[in-house]
C-alpha atoms as a PDB file:
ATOM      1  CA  UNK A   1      26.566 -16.071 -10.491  1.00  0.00           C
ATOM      2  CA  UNK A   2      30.172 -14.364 -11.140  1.00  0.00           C
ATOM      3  CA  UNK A   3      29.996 -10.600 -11.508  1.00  0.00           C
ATOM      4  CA  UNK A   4      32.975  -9.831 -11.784  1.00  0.00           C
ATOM      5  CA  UNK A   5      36.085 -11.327 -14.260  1.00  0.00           C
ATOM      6  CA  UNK A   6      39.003 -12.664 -12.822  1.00  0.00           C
ATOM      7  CA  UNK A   7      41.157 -10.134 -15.076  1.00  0.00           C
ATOM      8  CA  UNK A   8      39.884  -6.982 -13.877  1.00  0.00           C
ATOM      9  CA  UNK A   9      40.407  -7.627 -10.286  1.00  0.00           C
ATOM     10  CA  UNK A  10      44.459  -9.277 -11.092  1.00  0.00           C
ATOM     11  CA  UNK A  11      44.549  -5.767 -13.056  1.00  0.00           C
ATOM     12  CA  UNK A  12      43.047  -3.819  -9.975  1.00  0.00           C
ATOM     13  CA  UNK A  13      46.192  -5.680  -7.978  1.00  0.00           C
ATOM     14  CA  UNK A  14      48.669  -5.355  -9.947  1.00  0.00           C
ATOM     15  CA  UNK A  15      48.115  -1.611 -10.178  1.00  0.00           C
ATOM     16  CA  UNK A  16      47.658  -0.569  -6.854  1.00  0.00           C
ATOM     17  CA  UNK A  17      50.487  -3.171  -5.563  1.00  0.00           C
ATOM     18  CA  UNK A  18      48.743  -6.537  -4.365  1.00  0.00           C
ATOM     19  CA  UNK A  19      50.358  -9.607  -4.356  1.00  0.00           C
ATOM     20  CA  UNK A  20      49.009 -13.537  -4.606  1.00  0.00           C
ATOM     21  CA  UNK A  21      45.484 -13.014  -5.614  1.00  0.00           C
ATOM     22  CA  UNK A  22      43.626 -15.971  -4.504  1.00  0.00           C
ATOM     23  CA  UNK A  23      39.403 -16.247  -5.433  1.00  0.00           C
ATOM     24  CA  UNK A  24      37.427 -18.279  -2.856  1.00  0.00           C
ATOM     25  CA  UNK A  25      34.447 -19.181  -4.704  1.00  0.00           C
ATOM     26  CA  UNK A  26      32.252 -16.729  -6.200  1.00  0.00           C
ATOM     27  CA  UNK A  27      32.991 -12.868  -5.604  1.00  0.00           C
ATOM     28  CA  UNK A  28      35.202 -13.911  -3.324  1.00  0.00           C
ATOM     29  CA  UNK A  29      38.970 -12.251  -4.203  1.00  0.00           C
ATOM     30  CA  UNK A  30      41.488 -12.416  -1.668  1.00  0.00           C
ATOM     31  CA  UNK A  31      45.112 -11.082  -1.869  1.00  0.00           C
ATOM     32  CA  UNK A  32      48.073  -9.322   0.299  1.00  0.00           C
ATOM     33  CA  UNK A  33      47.929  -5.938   0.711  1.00  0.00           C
ATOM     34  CA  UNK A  34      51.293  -3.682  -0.554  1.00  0.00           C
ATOM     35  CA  UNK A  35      53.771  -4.826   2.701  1.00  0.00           C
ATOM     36  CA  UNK A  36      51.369  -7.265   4.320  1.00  0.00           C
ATOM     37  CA  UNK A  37      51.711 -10.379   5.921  1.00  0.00           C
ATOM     38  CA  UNK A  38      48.256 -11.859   5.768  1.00  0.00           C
ATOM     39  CA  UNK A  39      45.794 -12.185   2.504  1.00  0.00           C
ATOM     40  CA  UNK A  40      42.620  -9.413   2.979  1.00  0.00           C
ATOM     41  CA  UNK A  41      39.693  -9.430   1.234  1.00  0.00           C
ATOM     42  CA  UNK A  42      39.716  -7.049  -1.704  1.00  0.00           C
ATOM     43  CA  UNK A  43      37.168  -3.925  -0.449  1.00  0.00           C
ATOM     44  CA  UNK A  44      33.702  -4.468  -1.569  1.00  0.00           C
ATOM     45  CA  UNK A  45      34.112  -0.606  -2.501  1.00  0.00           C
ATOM     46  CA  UNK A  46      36.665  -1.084  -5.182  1.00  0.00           C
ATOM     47  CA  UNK A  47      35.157  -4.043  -6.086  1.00  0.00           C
ATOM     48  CA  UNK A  48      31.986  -2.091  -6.527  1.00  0.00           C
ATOM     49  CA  UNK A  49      34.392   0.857  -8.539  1.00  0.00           C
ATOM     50  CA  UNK A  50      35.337  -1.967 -10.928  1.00  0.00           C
ATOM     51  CA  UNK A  51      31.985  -3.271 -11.415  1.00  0.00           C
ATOM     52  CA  UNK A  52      30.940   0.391 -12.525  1.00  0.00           C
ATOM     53  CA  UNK A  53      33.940   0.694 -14.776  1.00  0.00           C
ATOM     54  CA  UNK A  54      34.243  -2.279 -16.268  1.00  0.00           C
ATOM     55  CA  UNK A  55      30.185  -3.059 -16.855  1.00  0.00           C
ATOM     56  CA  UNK A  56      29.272  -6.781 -17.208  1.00  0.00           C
ATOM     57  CA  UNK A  57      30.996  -9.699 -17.418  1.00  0.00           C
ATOM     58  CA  UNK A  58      30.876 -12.444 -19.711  1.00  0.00           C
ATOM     59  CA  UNK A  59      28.564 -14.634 -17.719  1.00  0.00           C
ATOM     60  CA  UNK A  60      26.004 -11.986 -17.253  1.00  0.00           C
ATOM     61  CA  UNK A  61      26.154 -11.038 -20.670  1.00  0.00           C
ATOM     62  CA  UNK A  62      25.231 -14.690 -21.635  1.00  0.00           C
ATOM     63  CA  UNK A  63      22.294 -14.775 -18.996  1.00  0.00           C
ATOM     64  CA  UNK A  64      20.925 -11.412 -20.421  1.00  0.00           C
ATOM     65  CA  UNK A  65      20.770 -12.867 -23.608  1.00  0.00           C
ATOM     66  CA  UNK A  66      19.605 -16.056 -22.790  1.00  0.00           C
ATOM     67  CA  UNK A  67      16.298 -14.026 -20.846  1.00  0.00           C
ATOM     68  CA  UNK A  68      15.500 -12.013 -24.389  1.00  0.00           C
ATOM     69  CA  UNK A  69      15.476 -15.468 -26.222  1.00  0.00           C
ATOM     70  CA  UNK A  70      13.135 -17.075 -23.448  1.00  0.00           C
ATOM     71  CA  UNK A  71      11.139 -13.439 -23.560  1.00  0.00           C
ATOM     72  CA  UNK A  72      10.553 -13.509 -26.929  1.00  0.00           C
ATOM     73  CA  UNK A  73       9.752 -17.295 -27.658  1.00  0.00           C
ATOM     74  CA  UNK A  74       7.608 -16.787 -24.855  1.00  0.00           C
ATOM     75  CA  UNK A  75       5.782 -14.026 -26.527  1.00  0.00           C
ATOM     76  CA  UNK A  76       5.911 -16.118 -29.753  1.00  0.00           C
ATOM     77  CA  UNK A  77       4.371 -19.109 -28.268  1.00  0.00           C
ATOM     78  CA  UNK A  78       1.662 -17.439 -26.362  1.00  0.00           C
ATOM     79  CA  UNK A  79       0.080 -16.278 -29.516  1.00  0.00           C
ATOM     80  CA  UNK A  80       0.254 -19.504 -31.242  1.00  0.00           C
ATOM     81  CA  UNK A  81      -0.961 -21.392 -28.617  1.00  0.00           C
ATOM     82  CA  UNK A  82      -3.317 -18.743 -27.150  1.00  0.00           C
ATOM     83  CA  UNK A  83      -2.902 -19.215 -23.847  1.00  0.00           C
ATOM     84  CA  UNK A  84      -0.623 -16.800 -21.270  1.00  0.00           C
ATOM     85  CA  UNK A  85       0.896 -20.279 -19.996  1.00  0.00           C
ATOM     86  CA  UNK A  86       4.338 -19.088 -21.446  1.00  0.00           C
ATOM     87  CA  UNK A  87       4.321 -15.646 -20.853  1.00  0.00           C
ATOM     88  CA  UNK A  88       3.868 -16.771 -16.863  1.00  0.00           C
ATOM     89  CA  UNK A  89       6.571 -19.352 -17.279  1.00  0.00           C
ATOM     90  CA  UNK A  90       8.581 -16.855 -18.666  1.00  0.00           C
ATOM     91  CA  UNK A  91       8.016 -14.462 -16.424  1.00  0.00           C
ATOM     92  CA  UNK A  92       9.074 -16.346 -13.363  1.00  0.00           C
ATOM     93  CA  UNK A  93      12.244 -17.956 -15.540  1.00  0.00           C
ATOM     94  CA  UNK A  94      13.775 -14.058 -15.906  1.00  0.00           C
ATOM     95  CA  UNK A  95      12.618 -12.871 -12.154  1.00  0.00           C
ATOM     96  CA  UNK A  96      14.552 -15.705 -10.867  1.00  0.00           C
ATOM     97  CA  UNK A  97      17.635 -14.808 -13.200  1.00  0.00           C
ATOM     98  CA  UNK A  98      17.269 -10.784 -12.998  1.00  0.00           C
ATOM     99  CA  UNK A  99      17.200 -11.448  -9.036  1.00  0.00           C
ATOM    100  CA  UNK A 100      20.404 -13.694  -9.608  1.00  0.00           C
ATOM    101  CA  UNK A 101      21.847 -10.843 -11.758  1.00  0.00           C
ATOM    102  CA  UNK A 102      21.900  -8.026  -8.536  1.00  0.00           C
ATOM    103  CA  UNK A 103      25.501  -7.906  -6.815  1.00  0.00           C
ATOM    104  CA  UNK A 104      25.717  -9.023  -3.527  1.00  0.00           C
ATOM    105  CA  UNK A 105      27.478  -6.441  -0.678  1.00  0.00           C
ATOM    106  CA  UNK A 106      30.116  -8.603   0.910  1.00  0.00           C
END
């Protein structure tokens, strides 16, 4: 999952003098430090300073809303149904995604 949105890390570079931001997959931002040579990988402690700044992205947004319509039908269909079949499904469907949601240290 991407935490973090392309824009706020070309912002972070542009501001503190970066150059040729490349992202290798996800989380993954490279770029050449102010009078460099070689690409470095932007510090997981700024990334983590942007992360606190800028809150979440678009993509996590989308999954936490996704996990309170699956909660809720759950909730809804257990009742009808009158079993706890969903709520278990359910259950398991948002501690996969809430595990998915929890930045990685690079």
């Amino acid at each position: 999952m991407k935490h973090y949105c392309d824009q706020w890390i070309e912002e972070w570079c542009q501001n503190n003098g970066w150059t040729d931001l490349v992202v290798g997959g996800y989380n993954q931002y490279w770029a050449f430090p102010p009078h460099a040579v070689m690409p470095e990988p932007i510090p997981s402690k700024v990334l983590r300073l942007i992360k606190a700044e800028k809150g979440l992205c678009i993509e996590e947004k989308a999954w936490l809303s996704l996990l309170s319509v699956v909660s809720v039908g759950a909730i809804i269909l257990s009742f009808l149904l009158k079993s706890p079949m969903p709520l278990v499904l359910a259950f398991a469907f948002d501690a996969i995604a809430v595990a998915k949601l929890e930045v990685e240290d690079i």
